[in-house]
N, C-alpha and C. Protein backbone atom coordinates (compact mmCIF):
# COMPACT_ATOMS: atom_id res chain seq x y z
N UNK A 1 -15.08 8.69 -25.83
CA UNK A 1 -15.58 9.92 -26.39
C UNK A 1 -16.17 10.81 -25.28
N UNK A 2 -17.25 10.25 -24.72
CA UNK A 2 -17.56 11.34 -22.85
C UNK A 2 -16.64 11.65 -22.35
N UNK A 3 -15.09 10.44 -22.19
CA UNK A 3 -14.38 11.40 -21.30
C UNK A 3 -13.60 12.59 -21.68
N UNK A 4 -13.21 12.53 -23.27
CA UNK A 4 -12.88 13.97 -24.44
C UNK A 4 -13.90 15.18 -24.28
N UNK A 5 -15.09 14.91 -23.96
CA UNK A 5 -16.06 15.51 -23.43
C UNK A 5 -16.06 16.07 -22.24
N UNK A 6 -15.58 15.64 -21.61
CA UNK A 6 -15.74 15.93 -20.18
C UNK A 6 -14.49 17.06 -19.87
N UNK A 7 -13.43 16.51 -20.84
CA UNK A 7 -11.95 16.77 -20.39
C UNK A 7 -12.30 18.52 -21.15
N UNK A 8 -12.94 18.59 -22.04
CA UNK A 8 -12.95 19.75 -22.95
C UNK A 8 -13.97 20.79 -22.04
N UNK A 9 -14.86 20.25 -21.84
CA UNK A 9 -15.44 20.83 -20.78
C UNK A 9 -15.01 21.98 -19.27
N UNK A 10 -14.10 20.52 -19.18
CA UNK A 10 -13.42 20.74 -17.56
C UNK A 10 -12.19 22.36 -17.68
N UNK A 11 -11.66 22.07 -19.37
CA UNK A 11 -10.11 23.04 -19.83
C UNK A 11 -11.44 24.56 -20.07
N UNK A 12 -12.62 24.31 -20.28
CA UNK A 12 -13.14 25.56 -21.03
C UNK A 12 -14.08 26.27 -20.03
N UNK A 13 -14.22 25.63 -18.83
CA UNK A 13 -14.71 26.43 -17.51
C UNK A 13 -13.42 26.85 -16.58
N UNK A 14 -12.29 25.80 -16.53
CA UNK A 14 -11.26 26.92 -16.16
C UNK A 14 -10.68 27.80 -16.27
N UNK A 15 -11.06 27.92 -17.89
CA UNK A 15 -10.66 29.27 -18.53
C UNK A 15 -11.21 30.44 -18.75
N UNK A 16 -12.05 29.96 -18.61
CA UNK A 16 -13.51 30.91 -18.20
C UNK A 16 -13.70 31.59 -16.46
N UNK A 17 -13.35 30.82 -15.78
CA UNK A 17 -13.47 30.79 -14.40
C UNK A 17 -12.19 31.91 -14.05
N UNK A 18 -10.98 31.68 -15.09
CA UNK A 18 -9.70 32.67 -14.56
C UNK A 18 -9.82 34.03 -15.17
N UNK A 19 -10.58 33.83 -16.49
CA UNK A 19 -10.79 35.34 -17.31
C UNK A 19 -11.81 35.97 -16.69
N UNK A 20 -12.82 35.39 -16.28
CA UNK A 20 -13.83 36.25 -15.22
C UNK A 20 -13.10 36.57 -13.92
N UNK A 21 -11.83 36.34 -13.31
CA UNK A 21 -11.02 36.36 -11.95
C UNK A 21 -12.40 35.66 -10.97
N UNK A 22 -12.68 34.67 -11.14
CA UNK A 22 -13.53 33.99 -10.43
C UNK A 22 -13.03 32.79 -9.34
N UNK A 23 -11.80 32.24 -10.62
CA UNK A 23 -11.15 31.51 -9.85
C UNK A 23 -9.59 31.72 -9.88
N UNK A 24 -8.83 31.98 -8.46
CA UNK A 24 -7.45 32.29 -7.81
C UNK A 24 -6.51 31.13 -8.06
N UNK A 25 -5.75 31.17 -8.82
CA UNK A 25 -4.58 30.33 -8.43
C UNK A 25 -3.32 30.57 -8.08
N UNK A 26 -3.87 30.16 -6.52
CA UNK A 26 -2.49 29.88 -5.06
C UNK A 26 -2.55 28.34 -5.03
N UNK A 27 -1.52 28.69 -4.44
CA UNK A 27 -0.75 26.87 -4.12
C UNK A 27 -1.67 26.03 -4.19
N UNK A 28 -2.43 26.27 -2.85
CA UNK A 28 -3.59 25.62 -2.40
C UNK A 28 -4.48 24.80 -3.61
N UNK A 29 -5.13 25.80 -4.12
CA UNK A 29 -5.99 25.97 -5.40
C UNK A 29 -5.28 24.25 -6.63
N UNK A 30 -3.90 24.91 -6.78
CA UNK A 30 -3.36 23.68 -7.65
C UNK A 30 -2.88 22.60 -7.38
N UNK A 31 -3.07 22.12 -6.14
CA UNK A 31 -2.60 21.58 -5.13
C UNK A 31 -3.94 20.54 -5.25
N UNK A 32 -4.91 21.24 -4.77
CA UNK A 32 -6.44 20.66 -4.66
C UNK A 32 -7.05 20.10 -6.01
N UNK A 33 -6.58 20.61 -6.89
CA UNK A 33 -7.18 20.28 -8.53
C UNK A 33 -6.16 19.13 -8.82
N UNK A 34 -5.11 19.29 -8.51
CA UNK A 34 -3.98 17.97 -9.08
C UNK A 34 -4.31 16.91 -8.29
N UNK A 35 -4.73 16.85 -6.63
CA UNK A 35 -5.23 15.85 -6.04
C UNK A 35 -6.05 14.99 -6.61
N UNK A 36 -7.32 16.16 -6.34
CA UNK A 36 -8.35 15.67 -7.22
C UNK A 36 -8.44 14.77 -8.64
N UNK A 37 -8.01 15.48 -9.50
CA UNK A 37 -7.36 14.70 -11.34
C UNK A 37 -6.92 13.60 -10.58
N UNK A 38 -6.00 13.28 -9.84
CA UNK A 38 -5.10 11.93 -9.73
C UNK A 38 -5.99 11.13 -8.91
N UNK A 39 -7.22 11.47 -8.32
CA UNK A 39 -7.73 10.68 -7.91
C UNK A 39 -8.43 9.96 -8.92
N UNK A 40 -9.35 10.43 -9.60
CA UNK A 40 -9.93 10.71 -10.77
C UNK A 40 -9.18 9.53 -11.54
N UNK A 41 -7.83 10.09 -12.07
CA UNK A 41 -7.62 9.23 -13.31
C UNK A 41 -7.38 7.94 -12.65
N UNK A 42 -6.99 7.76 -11.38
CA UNK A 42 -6.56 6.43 -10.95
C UNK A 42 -7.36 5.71 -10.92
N UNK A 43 -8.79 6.20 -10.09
CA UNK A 43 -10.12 5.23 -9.95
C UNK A 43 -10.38 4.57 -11.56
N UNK A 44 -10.24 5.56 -12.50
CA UNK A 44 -10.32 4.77 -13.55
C UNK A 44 -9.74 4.15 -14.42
N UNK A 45 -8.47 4.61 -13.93
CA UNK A 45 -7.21 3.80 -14.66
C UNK A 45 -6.98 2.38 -13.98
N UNK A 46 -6.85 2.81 -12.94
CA UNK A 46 -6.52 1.16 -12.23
C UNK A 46 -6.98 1.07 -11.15
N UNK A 47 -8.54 1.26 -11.30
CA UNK A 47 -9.85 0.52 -10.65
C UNK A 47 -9.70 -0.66 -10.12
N UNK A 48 -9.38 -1.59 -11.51
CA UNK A 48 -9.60 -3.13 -11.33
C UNK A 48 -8.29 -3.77 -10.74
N UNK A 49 -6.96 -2.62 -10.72
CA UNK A 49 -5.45 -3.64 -10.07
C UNK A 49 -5.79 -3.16 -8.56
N UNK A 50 -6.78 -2.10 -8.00
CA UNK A 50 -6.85 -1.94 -6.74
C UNK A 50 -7.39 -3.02 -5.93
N UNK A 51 -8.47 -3.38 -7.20
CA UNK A 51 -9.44 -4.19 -6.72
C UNK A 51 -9.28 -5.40 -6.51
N UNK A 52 -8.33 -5.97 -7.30
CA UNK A 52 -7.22 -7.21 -7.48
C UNK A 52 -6.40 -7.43 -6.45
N UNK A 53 -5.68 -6.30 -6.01
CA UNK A 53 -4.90 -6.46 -5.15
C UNK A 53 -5.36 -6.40 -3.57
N UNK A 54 -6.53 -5.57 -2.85
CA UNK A 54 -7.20 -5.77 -1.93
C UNK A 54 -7.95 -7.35 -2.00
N UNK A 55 -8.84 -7.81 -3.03
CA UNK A 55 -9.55 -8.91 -2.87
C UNK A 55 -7.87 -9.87 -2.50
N UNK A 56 -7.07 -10.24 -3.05
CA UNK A 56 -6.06 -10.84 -2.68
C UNK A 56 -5.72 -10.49 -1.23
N UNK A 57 -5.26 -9.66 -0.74
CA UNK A 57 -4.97 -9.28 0.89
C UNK A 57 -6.31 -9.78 1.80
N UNK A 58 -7.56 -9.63 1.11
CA UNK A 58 -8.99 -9.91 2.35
C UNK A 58 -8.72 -11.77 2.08
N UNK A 59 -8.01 -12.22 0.95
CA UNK A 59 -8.31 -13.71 0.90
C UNK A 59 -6.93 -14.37 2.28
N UNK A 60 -6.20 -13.70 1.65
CA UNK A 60 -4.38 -14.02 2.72
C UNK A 60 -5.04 -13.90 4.17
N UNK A 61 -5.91 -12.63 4.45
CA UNK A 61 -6.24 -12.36 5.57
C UNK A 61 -6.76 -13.55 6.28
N UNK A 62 -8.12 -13.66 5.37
CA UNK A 62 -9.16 -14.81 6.11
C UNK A 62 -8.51 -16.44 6.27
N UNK A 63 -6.95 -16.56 5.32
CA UNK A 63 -6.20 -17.76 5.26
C UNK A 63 -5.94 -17.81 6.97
N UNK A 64 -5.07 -16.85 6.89
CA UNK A 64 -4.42 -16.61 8.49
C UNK A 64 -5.37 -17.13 9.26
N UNK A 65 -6.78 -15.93 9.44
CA UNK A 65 -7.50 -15.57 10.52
C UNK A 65 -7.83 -17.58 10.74
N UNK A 66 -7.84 -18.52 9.87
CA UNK A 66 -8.41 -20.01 9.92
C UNK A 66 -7.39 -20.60 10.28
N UNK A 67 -6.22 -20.02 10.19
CA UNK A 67 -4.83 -21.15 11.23
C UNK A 67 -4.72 -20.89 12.88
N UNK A 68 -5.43 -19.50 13.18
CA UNK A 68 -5.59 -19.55 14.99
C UNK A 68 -6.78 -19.78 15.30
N UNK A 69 -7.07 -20.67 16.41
CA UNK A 69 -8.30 -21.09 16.87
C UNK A 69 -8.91 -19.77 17.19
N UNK A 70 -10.53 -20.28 17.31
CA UNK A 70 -11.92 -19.31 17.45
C UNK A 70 -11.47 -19.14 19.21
N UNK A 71 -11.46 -17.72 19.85
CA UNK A 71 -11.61 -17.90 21.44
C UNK A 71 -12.84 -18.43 21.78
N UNK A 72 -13.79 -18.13 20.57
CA UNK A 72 -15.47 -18.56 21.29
C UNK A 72 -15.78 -20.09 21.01
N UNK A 73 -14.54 -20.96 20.58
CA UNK A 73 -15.05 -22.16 20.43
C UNK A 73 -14.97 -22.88 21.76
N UNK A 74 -15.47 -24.00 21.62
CA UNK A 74 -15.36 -24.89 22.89
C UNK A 74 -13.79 -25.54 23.11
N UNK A 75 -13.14 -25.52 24.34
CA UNK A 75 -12.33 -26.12 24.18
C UNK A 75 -12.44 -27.71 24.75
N UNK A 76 -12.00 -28.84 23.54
CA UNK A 76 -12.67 -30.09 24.59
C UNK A 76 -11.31 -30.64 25.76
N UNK A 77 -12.40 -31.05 26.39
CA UNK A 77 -11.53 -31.88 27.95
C UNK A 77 -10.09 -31.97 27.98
N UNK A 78 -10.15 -32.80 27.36
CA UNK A 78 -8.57 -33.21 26.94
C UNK A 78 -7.38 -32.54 26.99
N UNK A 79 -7.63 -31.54 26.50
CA UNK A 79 -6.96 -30.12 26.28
C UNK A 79 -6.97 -29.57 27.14
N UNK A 80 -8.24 -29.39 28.17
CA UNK A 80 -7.70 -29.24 29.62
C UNK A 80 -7.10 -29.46 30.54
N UNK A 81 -7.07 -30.81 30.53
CA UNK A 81 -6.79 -31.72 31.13
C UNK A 81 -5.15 -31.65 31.04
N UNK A 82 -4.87 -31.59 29.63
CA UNK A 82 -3.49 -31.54 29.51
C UNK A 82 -2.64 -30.04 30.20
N UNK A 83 -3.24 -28.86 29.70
CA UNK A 83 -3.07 -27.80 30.11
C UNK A 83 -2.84 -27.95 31.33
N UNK A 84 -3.48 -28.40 32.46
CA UNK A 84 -3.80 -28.57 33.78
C UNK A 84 -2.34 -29.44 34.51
N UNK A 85 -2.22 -30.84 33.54
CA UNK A 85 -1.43 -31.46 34.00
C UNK A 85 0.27 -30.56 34.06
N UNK A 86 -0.01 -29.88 32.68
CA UNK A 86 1.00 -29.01 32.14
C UNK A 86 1.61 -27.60 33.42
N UNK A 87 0.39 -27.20 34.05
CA UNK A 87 0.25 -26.26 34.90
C UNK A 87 0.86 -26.91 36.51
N UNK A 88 0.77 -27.95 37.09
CA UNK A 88 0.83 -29.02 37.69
C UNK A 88 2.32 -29.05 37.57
N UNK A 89 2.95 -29.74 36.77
CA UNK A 89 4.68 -30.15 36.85
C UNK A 89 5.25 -28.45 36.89
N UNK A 90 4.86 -27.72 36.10
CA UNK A 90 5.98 -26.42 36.33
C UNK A 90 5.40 -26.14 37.80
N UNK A 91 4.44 -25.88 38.45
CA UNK A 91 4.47 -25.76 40.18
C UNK A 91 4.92 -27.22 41.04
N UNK A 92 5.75 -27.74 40.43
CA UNK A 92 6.58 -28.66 41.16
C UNK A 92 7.92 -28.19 40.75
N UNK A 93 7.91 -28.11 39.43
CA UNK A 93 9.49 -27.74 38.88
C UNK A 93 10.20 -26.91 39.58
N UNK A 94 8.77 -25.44 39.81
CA UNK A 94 9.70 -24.49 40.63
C UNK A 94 9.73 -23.31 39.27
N UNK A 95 11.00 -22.13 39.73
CA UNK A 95 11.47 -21.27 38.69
C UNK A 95 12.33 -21.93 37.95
N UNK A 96 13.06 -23.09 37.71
CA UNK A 96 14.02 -23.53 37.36
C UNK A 96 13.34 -24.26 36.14
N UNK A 97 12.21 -24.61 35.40
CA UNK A 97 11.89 -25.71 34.74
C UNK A 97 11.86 -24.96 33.53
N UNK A 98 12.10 -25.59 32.45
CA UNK A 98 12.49 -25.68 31.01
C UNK A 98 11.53 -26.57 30.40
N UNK A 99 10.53 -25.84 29.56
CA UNK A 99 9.57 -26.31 28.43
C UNK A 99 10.26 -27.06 27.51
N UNK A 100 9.89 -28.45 27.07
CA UNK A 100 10.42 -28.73 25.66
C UNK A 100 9.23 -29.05 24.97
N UNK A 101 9.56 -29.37 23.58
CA UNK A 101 8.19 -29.86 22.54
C UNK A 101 7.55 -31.27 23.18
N UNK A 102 8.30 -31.86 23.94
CA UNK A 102 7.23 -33.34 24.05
C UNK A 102 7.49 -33.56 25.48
N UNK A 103 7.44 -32.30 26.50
CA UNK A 103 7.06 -32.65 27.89
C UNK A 103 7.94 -31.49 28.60
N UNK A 104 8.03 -31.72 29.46
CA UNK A 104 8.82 -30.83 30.42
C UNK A 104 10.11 -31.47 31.29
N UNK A 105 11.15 -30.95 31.13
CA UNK A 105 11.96 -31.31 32.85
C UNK A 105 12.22 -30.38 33.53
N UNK A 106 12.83 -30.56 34.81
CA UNK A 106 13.28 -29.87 35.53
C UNK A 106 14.62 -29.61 35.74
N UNK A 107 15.14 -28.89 35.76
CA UNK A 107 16.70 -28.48 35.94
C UNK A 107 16.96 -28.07 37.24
């Protein structure tokens, strides 16, 4: 019922606004009022599928952001160690060496 209110409102100052020549309508003008309305009816039309559908994208997001490691975490030894050893055979290999999943050779 407010928004029949509102809407009756909104039709009886524009009509008022054009019979006084108060308010011009150029492009611009209907351009800016149709924006506006569609913003309007959307926020309240489908408020809650915006809201649905962002909270879903921030959840996918934070899924991701937890499958790549923190840079600020610690990295332990081991992992250095390996890295290191890893760093180690390709400056023996040379330009010629070929990564595989469970070690390295040289070609």
């Amino acid at each position: 019922m407010q928004a029949r209110k509102m809407l009756f409102a909104a039709i009886l100052s524009i009509c008022a606004s054009s019979s006084k020549k108060i308010s011009i309508y150029n492009e611009e003008m209907i351009v800016a009022r149709c924006f506006i309305g569609f913003i309007i009816f959307s926020r309240k039309s489908l408020g809650n599928t915006f809201k649905m559908t962002l909270d879903g994208r921030i959840q996918a997001i934070q899924e991701e952001s937890q499958q790549f490691p923190n840079p600020n975490e610690v990295v332990p030894p081991e992992s250095n160690e390996q890295q290191r050893l890893l760093r180690i055979s390709l400056r023996i290999c040379g330009h010629r060496s070929r990564i595989i999943t469970n070690g390295t050779l040289c070609a």
